[in-house]
N, C-alpha and C. Protein backbone atom coordinates (compact mmCIF):
# COMPACT_ATOMS: atom_id res chain seq x y z
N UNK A 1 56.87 42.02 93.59
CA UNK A 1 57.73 42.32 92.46
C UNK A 1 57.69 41.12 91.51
N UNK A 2 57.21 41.53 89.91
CA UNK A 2 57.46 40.34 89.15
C UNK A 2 58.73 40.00 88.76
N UNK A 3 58.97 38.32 88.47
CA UNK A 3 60.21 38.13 87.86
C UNK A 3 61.14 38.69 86.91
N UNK A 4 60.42 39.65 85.94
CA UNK A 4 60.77 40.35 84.67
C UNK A 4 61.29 41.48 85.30
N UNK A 5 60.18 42.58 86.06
CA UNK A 5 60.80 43.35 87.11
C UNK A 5 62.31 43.29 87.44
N UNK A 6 62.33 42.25 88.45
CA UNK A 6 63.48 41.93 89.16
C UNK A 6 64.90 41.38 88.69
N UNK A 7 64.33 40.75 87.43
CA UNK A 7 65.98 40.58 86.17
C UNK A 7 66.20 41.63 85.90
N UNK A 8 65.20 42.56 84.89
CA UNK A 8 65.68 43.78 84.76
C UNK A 8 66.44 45.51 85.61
N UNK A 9 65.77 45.11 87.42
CA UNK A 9 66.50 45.91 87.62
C UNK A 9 67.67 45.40 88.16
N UNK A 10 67.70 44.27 88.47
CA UNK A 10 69.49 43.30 88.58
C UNK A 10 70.20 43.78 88.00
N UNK A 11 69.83 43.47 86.59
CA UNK A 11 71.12 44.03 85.01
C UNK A 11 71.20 45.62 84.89
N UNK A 12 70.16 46.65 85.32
CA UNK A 12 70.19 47.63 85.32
C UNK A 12 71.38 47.67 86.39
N UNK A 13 71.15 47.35 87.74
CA UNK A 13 72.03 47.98 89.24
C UNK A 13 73.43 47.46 88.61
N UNK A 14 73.36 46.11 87.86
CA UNK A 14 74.72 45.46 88.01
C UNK A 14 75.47 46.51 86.65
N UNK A 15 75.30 46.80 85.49
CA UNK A 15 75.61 47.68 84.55
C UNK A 15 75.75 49.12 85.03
N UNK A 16 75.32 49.60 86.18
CA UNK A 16 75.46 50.54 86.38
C UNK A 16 77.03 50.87 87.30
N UNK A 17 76.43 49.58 87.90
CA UNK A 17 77.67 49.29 89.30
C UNK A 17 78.99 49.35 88.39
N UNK A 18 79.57 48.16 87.13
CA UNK A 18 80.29 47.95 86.63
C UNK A 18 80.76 49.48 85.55
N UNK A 19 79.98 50.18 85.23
CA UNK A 19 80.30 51.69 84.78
C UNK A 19 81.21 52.50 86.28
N UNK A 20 80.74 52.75 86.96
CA UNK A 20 81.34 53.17 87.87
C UNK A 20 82.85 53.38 87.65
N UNK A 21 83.38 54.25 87.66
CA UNK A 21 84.98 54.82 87.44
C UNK A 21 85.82 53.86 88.47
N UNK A 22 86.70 53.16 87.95
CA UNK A 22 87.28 51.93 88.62
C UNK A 22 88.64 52.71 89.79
N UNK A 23 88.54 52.37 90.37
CA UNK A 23 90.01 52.86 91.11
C UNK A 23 90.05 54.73 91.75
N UNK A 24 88.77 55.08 91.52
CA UNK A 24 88.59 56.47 91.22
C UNK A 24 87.56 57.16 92.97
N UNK A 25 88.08 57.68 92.84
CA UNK A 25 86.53 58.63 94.76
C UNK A 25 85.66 58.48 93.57
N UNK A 26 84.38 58.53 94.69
CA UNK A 26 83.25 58.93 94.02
C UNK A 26 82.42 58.86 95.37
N UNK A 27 81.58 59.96 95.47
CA UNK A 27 80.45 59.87 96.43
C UNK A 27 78.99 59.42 96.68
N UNK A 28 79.28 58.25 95.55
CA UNK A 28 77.92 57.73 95.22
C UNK A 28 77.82 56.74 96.31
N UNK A 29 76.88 56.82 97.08
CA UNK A 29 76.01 55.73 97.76
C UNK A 29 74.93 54.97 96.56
N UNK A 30 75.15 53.79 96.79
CA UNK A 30 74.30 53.01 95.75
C UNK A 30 72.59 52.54 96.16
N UNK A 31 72.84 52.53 97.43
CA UNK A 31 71.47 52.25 97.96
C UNK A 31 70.49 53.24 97.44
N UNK A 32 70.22 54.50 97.49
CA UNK A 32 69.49 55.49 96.92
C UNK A 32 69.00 54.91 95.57
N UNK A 33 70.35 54.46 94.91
CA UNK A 33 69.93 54.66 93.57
C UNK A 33 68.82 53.31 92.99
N UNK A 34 68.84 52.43 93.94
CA UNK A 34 68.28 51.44 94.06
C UNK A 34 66.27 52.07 93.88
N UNK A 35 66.16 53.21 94.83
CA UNK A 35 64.85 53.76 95.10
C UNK A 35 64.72 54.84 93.57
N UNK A 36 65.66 55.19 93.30
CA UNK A 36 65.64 56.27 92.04
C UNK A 36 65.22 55.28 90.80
N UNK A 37 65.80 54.36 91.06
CA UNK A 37 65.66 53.27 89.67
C UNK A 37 64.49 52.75 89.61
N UNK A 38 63.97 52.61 90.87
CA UNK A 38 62.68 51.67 90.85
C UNK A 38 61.43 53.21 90.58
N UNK A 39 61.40 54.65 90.69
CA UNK A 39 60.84 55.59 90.42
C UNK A 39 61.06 55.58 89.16
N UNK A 40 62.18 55.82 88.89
CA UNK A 40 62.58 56.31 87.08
C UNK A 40 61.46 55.06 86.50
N UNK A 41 61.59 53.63 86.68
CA UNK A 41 60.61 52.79 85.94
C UNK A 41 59.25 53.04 86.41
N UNK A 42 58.61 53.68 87.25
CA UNK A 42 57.09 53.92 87.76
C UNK A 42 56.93 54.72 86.88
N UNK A 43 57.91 56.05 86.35
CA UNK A 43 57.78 57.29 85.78
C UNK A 43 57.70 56.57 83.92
N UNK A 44 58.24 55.74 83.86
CA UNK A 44 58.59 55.61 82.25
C UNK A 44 58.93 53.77 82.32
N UNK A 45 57.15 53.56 82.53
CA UNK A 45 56.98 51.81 82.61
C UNK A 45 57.36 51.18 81.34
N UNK A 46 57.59 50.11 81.46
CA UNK A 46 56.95 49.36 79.97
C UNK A 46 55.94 49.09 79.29
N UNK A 47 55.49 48.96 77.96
CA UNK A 47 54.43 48.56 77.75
C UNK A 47 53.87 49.95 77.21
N UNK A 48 55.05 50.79 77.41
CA UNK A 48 54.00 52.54 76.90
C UNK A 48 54.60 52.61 75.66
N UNK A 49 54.19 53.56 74.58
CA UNK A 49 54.28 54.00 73.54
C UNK A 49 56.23 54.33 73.43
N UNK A 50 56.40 55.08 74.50
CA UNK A 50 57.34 55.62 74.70
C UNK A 50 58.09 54.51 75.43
N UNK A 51 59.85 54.42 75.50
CA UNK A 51 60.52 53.69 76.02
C UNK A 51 60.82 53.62 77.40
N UNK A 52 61.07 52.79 77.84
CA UNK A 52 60.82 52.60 79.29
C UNK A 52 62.41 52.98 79.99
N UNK A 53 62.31 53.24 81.39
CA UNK A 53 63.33 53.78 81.74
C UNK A 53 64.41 52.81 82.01
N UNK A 54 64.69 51.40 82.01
CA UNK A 54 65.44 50.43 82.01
C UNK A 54 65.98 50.51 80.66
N UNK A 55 65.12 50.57 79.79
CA UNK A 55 65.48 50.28 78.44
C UNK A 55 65.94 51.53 77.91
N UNK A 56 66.19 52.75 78.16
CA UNK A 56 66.71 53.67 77.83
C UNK A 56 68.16 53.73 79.04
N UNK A 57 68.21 53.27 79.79
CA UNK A 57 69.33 53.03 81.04
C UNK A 57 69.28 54.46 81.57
N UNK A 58 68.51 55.10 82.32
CA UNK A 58 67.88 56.13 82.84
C UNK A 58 68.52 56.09 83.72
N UNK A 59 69.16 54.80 85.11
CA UNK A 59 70.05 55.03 85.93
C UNK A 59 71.13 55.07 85.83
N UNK A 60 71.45 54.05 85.05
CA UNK A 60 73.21 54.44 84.65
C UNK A 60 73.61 55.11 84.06
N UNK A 61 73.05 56.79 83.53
CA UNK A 61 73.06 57.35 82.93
C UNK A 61 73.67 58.54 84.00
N UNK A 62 72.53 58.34 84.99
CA UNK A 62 72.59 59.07 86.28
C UNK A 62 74.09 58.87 87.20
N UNK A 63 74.20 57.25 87.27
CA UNK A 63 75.27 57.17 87.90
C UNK A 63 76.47 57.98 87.69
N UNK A 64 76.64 57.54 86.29
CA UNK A 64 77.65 58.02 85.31
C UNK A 64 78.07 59.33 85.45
N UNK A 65 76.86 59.97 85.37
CA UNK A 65 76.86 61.97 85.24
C UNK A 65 77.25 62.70 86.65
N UNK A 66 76.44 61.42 87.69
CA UNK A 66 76.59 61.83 89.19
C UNK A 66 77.78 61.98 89.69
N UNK A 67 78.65 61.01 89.26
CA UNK A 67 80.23 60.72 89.42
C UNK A 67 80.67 61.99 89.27
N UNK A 68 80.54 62.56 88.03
CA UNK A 68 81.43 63.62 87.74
C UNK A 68 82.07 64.41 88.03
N UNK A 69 82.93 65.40 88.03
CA UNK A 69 83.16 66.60 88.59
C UNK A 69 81.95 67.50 88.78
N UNK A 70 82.00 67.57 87.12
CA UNK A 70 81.17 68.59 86.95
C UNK A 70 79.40 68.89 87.77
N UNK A 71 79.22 67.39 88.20
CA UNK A 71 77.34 67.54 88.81
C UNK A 71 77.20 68.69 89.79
N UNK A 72 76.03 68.77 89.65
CA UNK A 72 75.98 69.52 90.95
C UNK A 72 75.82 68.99 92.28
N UNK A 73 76.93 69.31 93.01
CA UNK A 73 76.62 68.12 94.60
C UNK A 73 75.15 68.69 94.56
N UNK A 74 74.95 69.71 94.70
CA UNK A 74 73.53 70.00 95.31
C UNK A 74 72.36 69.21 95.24
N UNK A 75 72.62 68.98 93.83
CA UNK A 75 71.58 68.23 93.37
C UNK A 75 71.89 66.63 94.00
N UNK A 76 72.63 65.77 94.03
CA UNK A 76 72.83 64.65 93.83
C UNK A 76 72.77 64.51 95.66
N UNK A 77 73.10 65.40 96.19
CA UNK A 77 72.96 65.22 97.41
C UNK A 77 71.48 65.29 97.68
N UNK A 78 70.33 66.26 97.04
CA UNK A 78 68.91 65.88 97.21
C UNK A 78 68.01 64.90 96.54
N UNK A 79 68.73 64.45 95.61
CA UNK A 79 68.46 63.37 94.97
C UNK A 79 68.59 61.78 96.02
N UNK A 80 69.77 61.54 97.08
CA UNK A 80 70.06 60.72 97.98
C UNK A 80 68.77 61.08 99.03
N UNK A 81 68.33 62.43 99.27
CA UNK A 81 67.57 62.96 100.53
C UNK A 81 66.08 62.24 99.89
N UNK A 82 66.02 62.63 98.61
CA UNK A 82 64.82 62.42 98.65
C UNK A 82 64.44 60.79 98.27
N UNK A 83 65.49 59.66 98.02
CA UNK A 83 65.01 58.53 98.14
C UNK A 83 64.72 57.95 99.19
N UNK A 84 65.54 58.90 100.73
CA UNK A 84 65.46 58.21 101.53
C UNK A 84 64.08 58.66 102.36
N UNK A 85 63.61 60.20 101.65
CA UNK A 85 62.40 60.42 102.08
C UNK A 85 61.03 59.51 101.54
N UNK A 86 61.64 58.84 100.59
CA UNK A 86 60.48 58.17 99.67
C UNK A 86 60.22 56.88 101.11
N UNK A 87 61.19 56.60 101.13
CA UNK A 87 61.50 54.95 102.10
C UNK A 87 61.19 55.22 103.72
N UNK A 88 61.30 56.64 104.11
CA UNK A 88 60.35 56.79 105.27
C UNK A 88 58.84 56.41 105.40
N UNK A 89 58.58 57.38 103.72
CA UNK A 89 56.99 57.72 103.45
C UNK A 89 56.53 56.46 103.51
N UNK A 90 57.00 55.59 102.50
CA UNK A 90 56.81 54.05 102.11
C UNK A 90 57.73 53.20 102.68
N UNK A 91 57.92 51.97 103.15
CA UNK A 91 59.08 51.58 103.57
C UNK A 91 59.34 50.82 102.82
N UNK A 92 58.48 50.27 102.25
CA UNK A 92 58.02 48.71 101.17
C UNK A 92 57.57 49.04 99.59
N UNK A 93 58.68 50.70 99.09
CA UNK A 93 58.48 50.78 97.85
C UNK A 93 58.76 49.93 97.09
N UNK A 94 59.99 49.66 97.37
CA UNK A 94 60.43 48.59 96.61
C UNK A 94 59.93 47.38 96.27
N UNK A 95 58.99 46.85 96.95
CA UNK A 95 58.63 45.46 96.94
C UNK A 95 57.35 45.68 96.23
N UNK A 96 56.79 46.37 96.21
CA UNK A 96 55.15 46.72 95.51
C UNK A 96 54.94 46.75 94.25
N UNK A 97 53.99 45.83 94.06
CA UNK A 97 53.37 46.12 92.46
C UNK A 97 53.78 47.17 91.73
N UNK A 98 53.73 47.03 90.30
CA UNK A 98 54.14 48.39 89.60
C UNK A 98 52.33 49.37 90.07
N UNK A 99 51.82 48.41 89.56
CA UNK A 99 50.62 49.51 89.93
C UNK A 99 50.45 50.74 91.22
N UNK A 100 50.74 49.67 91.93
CA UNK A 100 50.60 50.32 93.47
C UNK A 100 51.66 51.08 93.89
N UNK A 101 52.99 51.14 93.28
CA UNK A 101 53.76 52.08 93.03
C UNK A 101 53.90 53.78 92.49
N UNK A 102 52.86 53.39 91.46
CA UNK A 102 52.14 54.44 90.91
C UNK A 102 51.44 54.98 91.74
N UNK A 103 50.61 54.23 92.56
CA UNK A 103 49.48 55.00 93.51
C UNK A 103 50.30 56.02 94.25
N UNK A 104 50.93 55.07 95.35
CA UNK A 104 51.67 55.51 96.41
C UNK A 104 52.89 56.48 96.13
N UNK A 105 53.68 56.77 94.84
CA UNK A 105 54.25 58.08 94.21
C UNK A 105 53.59 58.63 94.15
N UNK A 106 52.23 58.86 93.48
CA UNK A 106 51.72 59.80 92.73
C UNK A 106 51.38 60.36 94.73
N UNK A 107 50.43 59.83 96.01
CA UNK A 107 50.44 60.02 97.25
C UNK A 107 51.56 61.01 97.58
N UNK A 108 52.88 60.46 97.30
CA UNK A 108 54.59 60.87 97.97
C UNK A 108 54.15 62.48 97.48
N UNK A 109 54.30 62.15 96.29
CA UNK A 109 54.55 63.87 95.69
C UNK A 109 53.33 64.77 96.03
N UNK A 110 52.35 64.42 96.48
CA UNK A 110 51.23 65.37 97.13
C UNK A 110 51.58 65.55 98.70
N UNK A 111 52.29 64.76 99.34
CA UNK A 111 52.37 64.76 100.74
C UNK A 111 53.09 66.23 100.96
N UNK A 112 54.01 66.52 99.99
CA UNK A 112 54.89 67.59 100.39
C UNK A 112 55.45 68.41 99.62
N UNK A 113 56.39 69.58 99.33
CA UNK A 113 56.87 70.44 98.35
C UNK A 113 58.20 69.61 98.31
N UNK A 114 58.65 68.95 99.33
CA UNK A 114 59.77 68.58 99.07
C UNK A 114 59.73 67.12 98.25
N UNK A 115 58.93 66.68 98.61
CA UNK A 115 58.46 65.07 97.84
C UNK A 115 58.41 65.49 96.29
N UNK A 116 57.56 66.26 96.17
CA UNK A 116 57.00 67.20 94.57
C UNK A 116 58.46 67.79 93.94
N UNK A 117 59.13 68.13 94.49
CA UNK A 117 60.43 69.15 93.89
C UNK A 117 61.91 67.78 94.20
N UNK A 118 61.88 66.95 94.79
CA UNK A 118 62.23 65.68 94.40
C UNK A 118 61.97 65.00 92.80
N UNK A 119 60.70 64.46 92.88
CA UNK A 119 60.03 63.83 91.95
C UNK A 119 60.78 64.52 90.63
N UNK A 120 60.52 66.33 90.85
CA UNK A 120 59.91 66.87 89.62
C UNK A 120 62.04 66.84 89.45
N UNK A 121 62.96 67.09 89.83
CA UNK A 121 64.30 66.69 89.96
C UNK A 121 64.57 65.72 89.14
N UNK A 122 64.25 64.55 89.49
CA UNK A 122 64.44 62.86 89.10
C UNK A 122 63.78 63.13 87.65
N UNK A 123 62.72 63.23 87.30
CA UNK A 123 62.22 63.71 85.94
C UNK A 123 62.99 64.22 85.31
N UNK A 124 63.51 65.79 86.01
CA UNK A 124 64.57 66.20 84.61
C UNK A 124 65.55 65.45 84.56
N UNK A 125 66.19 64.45 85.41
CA UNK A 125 67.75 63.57 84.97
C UNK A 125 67.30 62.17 83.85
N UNK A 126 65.77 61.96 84.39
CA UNK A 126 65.44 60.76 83.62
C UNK A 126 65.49 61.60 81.98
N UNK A 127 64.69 62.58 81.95
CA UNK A 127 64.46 62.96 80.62
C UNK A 127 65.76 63.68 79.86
N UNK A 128 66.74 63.98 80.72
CA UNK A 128 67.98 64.16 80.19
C UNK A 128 68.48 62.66 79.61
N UNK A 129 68.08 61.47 80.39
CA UNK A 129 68.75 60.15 80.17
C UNK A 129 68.54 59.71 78.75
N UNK A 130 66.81 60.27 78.55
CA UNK A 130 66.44 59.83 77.28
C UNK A 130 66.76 60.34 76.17
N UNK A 131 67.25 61.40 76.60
CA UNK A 131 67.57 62.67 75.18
C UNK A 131 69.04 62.97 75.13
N UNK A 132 69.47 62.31 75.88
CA UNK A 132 71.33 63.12 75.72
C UNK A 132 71.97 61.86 74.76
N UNK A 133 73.52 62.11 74.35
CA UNK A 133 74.13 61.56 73.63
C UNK A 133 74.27 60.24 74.48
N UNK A 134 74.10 59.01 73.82
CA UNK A 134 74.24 57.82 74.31
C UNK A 134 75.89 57.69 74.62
N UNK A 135 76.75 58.44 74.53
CA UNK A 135 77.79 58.23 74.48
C UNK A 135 78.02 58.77 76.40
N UNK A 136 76.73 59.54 76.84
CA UNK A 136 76.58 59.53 78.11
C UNK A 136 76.31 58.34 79.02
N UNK A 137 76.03 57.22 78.52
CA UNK A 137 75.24 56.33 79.33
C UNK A 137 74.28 56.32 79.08
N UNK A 138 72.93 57.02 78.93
CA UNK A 138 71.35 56.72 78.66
C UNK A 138 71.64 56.72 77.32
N UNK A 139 70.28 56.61 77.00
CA UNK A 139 69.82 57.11 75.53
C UNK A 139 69.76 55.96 74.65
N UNK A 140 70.20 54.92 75.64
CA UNK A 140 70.80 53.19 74.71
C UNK A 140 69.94 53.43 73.82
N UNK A 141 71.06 52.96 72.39
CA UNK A 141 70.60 52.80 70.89
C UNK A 141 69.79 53.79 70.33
N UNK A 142 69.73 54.90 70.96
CA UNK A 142 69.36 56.08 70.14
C UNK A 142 67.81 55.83 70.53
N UNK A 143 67.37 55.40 71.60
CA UNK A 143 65.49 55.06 71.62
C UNK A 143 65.09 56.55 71.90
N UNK A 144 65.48 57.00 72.40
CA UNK A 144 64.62 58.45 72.44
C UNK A 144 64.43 59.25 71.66
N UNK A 145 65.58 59.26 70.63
CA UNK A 145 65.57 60.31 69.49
C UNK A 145 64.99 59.61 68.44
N UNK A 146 65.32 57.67 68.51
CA UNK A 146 64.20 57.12 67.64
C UNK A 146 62.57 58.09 67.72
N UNK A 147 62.62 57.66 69.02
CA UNK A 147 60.67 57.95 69.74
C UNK A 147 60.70 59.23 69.38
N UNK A 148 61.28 59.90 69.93
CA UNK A 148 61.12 61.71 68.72
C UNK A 148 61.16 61.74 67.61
N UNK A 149 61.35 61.08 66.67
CA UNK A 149 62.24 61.13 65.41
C UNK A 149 62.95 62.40 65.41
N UNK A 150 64.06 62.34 65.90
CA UNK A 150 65.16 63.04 66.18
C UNK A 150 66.00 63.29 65.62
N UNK A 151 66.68 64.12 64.64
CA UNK A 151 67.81 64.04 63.85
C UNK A 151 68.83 64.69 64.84
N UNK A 152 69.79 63.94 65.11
CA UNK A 152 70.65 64.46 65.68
C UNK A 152 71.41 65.78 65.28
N UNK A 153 71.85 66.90 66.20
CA UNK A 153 73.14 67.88 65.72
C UNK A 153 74.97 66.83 65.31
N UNK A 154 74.98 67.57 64.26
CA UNK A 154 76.68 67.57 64.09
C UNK A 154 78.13 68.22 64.29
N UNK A 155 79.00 68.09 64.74
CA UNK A 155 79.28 66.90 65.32
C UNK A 155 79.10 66.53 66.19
N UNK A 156 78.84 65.11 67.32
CA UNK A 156 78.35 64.73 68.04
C UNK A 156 79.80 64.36 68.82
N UNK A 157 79.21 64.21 70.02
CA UNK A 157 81.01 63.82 70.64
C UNK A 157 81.62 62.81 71.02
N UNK A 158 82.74 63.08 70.98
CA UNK A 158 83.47 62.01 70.64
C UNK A 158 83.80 61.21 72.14
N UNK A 159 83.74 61.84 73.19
CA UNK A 159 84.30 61.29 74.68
C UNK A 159 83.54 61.93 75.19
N UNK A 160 82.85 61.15 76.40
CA UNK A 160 82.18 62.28 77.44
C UNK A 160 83.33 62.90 78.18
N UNK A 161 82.84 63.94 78.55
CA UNK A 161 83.16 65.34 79.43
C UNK A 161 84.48 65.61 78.93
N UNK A 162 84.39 66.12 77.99
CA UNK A 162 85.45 66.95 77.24
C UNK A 162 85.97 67.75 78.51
N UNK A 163 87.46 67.96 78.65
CA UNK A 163 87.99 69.13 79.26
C UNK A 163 87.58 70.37 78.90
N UNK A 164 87.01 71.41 79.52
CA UNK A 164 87.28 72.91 78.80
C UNK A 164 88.35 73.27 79.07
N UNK A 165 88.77 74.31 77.55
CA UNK A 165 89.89 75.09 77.65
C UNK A 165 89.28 76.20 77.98
């Protein structure tokens, strides 16, 4: 793991940690998200055209949404299954080159339907991260809808998770 790496997913885990609903349940295990974070950046590196998943805050976006009422356990509960399936497959994801990260994902998601329907999971929350209202947690500074040139809809909201009436 390079040094740049390893500041950035520090400030990522620690910003995410500190979002976390203070005083509040929540069924988030954090360890998972540790393996989700280090995928979300294999999936959307730096250095690409497009913004990288640290720099769009792709996990704390996740954290944030995961908390909710509203998530779907379903999901967030296979989302925990499948980091820990990643860390069977690999034990030493974490520690590996970005390159070789790439290898050994791109490996994970061929090994199985469940590895593949994982992966393809984590994708839609990352790409929700990049495209939803920053007022969710992702989307920091508008980089995705920058990278789209995106005109936002009006009005945009004012608090996440509005009550429904």
């Amino acid at each position: 793991m390079d040094r740049r790496f390893f500041i950035l997913a520090t400030i990522g885990a620690g910003t995410a940690l500190a979002l976390l609903p203070q005083n509040g349940k929540t069924d988030i295990d954090i360890a998972p998200f540790k393996v989700i974070e280090s995928v979300q950046q294999t999936l959307f590196p730096e250095n690409l055209k497009a913004p990288s998943a640290s720099q769009f805050m792709a996990t704390n976006y996740l954290l944030i949404v995961s908390s909710h009422s509203s998530f779907v356990k379903s999901d967030l509960k296979f989302l925990k299954y499948g980091a820990n399936l990643l860390l069977e497959y690999e034990n030493n994801f974490l520690t590996i080159m970005p390159k070789e990260r790439d290898k050994r994902l791109r490996d994970f998601v061929n090994s199985s339907s469940k590895a593949e329907n994982w992966v393809s999971l984590l994708l839609y929350y990352t790409l929700e991260a990049l495209l939803s209202d920053p007022i969710y947690g992702g989307n920091k500074s508008e980089l995705g809808w920058r990278w789209l040139n995106h005109n936002t809809g009006q009005p945009r909201p004012q608090k996440p998770f509005a009550k429904v009436v």
